[in-house]
Protein backbone atom coordinates (compact mmCIF):
# COMPACT_ATOMS: atom_id res chain seq x y z
CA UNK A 1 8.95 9.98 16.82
CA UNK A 2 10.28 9.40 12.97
CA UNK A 3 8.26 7.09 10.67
CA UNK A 4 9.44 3.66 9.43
CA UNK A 5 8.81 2.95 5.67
CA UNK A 6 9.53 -0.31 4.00
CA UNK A 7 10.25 0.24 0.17
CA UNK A 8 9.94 -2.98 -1.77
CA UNK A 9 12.13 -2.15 -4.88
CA UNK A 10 12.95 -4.46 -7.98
CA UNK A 11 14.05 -1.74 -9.81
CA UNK A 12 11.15 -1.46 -12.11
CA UNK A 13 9.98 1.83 -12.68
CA UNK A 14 7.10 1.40 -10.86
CA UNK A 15 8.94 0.64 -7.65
CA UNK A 16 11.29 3.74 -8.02
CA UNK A 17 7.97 5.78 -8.58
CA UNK A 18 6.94 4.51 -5.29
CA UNK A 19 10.11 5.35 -3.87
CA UNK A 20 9.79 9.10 -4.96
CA UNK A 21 6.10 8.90 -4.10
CA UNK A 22 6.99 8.44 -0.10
CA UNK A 23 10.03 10.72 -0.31
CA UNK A 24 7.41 13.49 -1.13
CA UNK A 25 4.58 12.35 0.99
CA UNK A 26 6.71 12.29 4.14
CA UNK A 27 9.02 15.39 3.51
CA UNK A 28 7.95 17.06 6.35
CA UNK A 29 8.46 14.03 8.53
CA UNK A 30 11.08 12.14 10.30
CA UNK A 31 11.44 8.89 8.26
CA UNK A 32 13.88 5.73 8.06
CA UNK A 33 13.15 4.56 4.91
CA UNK A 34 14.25 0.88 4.38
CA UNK A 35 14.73 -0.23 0.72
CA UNK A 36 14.39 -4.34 0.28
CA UNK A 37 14.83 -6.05 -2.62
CA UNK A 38 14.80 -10.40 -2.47
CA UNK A 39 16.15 -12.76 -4.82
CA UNK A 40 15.19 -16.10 -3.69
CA UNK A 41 13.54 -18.42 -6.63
CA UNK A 42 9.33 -18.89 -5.66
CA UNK A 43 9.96 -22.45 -6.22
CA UNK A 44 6.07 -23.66 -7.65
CA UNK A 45 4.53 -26.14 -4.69
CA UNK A 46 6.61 -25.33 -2.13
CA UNK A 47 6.11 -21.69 -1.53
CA UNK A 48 6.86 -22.04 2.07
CA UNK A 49 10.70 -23.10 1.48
CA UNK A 50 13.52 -20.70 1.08
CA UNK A 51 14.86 -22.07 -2.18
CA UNK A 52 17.66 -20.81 -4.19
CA UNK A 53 18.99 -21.94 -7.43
CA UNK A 54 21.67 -24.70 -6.51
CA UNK A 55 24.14 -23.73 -8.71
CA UNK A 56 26.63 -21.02 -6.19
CA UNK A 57 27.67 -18.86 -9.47
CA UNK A 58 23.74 -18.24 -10.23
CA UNK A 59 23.36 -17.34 -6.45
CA UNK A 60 26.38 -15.06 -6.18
CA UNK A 61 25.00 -13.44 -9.46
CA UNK A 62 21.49 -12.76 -7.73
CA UNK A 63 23.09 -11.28 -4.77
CA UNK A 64 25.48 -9.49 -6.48
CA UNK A 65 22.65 -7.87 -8.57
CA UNK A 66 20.53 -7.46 -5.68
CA UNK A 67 23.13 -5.14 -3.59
CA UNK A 68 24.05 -3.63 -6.81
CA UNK A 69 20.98 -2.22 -7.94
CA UNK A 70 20.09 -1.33 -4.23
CA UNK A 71 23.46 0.53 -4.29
CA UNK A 72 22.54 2.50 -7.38
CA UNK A 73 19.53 3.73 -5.77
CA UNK A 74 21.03 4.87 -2.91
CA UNK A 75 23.69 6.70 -4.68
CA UNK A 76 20.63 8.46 -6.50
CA UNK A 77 18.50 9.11 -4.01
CA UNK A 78 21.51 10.67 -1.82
CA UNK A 79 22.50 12.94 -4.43
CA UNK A 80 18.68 13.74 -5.01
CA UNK A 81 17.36 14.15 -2.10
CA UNK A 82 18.86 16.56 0.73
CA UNK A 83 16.34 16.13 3.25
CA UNK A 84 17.80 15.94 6.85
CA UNK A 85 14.96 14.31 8.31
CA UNK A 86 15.28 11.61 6.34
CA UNK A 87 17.56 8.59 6.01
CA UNK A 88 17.95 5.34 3.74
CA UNK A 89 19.01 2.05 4.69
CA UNK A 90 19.32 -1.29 1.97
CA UNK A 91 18.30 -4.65 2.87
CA UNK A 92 19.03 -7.70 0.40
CA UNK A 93 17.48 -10.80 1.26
CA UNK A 94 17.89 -13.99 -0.19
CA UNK A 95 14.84 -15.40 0.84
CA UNK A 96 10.65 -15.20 -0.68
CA UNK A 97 9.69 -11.96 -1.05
CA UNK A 98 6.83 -12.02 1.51
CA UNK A 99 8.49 -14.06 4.37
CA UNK A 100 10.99 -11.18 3.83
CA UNK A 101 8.48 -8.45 4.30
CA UNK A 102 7.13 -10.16 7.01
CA UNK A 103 10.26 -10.52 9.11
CA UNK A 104 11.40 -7.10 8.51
CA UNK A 105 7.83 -5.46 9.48
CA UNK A 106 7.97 -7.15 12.68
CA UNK A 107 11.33 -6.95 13.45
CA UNK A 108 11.73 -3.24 11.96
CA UNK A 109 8.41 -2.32 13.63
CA UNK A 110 7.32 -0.83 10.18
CA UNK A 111 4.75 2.17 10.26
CA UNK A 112 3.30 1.45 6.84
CA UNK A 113 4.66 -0.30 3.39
CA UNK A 114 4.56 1.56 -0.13
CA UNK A 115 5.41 -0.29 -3.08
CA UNK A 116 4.44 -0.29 -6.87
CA UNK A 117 1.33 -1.88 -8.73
CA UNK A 118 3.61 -3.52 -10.70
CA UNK A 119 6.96 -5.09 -11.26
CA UNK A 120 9.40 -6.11 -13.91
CA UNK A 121 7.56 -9.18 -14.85
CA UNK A 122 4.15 -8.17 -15.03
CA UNK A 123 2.50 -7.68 -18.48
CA UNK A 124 1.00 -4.73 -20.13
CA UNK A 125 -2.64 -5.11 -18.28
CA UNK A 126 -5.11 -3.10 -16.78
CA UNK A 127 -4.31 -4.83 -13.36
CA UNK A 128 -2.48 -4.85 -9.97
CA UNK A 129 0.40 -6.82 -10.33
CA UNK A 130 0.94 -10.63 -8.74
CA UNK A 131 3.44 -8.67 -5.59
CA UNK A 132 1.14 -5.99 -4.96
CA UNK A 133 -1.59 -8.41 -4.64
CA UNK A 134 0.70 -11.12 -2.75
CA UNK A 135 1.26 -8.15 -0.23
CA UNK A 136 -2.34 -7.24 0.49
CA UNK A 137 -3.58 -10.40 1.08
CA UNK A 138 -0.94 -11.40 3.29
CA UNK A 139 0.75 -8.47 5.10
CA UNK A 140 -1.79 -7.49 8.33
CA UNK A 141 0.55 -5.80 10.45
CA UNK A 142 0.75 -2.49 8.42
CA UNK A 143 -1.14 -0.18 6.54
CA UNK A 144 0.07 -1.23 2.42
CA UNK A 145 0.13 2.30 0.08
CA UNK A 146 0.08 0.69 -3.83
CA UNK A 147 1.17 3.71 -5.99
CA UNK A 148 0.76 2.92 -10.23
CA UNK A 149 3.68 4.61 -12.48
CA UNK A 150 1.48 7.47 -13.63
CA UNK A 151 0.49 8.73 -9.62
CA UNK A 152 2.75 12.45 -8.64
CA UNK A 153 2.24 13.40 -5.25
CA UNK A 154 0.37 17.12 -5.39
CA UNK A 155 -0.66 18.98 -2.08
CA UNK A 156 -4.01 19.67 -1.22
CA UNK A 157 -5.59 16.42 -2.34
CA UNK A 158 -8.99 14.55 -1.66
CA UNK A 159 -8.90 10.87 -0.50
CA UNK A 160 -11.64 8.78 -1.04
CA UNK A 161 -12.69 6.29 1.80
CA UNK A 162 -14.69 3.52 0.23
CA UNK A 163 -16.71 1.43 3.53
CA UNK A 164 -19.58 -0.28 4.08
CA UNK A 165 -19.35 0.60 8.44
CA UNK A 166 -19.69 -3.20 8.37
CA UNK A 167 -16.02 -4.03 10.07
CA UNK A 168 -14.20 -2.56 12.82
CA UNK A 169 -11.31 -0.22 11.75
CA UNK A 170 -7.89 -0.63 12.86
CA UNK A 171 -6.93 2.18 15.19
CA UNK A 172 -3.16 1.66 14.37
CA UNK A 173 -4.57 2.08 10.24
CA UNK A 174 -6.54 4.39 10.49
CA UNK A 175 -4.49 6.79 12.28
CA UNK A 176 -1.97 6.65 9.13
CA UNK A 177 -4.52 7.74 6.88
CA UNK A 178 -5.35 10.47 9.18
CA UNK A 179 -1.82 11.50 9.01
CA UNK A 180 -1.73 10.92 5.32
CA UNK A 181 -4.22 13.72 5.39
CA UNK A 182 -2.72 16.35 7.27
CA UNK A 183 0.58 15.87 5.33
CA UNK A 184 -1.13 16.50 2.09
CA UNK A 185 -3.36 18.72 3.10
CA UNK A 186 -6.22 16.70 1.85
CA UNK A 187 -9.86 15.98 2.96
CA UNK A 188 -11.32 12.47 3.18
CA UNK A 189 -14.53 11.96 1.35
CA UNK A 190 -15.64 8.81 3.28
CA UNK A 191 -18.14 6.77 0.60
CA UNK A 192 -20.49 4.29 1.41
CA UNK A 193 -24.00 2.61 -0.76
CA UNK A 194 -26.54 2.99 2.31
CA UNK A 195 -28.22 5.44 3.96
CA UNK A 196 -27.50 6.43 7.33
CA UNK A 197 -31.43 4.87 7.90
CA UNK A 198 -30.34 1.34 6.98
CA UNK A 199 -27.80 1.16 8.86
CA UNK A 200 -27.49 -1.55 11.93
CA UNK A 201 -26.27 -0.51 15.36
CA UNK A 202 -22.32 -1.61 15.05
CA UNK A 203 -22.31 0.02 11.39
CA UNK A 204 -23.32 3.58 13.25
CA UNK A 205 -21.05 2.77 15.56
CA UNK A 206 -17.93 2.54 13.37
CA UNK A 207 -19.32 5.47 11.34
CA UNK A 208 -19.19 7.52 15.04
CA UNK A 209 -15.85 6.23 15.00
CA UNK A 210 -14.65 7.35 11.86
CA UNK A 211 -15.98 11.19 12.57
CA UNK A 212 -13.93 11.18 15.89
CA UNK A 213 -10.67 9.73 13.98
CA UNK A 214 -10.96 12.50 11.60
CA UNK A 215 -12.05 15.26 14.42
CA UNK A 216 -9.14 17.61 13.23
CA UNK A 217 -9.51 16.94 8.91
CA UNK A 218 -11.95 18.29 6.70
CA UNK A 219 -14.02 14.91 6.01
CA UNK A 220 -18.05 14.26 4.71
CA UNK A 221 -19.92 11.31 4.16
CA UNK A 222 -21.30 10.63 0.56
CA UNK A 223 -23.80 7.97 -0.20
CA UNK A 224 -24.27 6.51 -3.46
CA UNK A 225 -27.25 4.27 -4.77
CA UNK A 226 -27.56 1.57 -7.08
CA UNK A 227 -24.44 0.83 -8.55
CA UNK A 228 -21.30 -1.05 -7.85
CA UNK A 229 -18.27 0.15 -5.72
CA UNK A 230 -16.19 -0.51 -8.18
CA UNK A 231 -18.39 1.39 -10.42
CA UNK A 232 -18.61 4.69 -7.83
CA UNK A 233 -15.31 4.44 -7.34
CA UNK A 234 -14.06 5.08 -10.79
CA UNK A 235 -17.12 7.65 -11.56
CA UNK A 236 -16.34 9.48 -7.97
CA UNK A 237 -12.66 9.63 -8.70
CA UNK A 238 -12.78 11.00 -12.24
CA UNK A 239 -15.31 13.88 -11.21
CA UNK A 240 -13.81 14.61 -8.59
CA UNK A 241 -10.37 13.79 -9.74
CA UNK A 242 -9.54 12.61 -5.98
CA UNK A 243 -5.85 12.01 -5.68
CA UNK A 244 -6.13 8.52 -3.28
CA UNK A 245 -8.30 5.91 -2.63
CA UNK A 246 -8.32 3.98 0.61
CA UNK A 247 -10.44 0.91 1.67
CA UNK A 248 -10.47 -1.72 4.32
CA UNK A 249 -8.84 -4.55 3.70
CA UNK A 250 -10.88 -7.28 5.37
CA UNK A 251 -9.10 -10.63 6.27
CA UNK A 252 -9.67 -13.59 3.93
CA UNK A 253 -12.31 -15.99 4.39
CA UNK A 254 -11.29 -19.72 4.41
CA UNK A 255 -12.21 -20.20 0.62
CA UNK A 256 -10.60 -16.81 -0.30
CA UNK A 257 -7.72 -18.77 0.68
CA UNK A 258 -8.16 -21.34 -1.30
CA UNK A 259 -8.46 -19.07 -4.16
CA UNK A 260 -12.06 -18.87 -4.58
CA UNK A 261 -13.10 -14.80 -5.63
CA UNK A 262 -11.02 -12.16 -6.50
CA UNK A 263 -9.02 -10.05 -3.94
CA UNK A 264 -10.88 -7.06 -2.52
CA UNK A 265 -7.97 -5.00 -4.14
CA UNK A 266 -9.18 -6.06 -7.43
CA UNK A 267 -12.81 -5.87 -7.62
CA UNK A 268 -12.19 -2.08 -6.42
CA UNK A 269 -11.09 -1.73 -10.05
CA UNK A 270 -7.62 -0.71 -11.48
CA UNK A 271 -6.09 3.08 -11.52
CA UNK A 272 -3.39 4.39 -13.03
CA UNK A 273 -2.83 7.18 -11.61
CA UNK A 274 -4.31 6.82 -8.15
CA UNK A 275 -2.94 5.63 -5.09
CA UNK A 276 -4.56 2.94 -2.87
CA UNK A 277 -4.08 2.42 0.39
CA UNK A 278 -5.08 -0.55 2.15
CA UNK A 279 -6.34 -0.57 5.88
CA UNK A 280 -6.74 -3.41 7.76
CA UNK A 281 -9.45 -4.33 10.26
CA UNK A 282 -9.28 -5.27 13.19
């Protein structure tokens, strides 16, 4: 059965990176790949409406950039890329970029979502950008792959798990970075800060888990003391010079909602050249 990829584009050179990032990933696979760029205005305070600039000249304008730049892509990406497993479909929407995402996910019945750290409007900072973070703390029904505009898909790669065993993984999630895995011919290097001793009863549990999941990949389990994750991340990555970093994306408390503490996605730390890949739990 092929794969189905949304592609969040808005033509920012991090998006088309991410574009060329999942063309190579999956080139061995059967894959729709559905490109989606929105123009609807995020009106401030009322989010929740689809709003669009009420004067019909501005509006044609958006939607004819919209289809436009879509178009170009397409054009580029079917002279580029002569792979018959896969195929490319556009989708402008003229509604908020993650009511869009939403809809399509469910109605598409999306495998996973890869999309840039940044966009267009983001500034020149060490940081995920205000869409990449929108997605992750809002999009639970698919794995989210963030690729930065310095990452270039290379075989035979190491992915780095970061977990505490503390929440139940998501099958449907996990699976994907399973497959990741075999496609790239990479091991997973699943890192936690306690010992195997400390651990409770449902932690050991979902570390069982995690070594049937990855039955058929080269995986090990590495334990670091007394530092950050953010901190071990960075350090384990640059030794190592893993190629992907994936975490579990846990769902947000009532007063992470509210906007109290940063997103999980941020206190990991920033990478430039580093994939992340975001699993939910369960």
């Amino acid at each position: 059965m092929g794969k189905k990829i949304l592609l969040p584009t808005d033509f920012s050179k991090y998006s088309l990176n991410a574009i060329q990032y999942a063309i190579k990933l999956y080139k061995n696979k059967d894959c729709d790949f559905f490109l989606l760029n929105t123009y609807a205005k995020d009106t401030h305070g009322l989010d929740s409406l689809t709003l669009l600039d009420p004067d019909e000249a501005f509006n044609k304008l958006s939607e004819k950039r919209s289809k436009q730049g879509l178009g170009e892509i397409l054009t580029r990406l079917t002279f580029e890329n002569d792979n018959p497993r896969h195929h490319f479909h556009v989708l402008s929407r003229s509604t908020l970029f993650i009511d869009a995402v939403k809809d399509i996910i469910e109605d598409m019945k999306i495998d996973i979502l890869i999309m840039g750290a940044k966009g267009t409007t983001n500034k020149r900072m060490a940081n995920y950008g205000k869409m990449a973070i929108s997605v992750i703390e809002n999009i639970r029904k698919c794995p989210v792959l963030i690729v930065p505009k310095n990452a270039i898909f290379n075989s035979n790669k190491e992915i780095v798990l970061a977990t505490d065993f503390k929440n139940d993984f998501n099958f449907f999630d996990i699976k994907h970075l399973a497959e990741i895995a075999k496609l790239s011919n990479s091991s997973i290097q699943v890192l936690s800060l306690e010992d195997s001793d400390a651990l409770d009863a449902e932690q050991k549990r979902n570390k069982t888990l995690l070594t049937t999941y990855f039955k058929n990949i080269d995986h090990n389990f590495t334990i670091i003391h007394n530092v950050e994750m953010n901190t071990a991340l960075n350090c384990f990555v640059e030794i190592r010079r893993s190629n992907m970093i994936s975490y579990i994306n846990k769902k947000r408390t009532f007063w992470e909602r509210m906007g109290f503490g940063k997103p999980t996605l941020d206190r990991l730390g920033y990478f430039e050249d580093v994939p992340v890949l975001a699993i939910n739990d369960k």
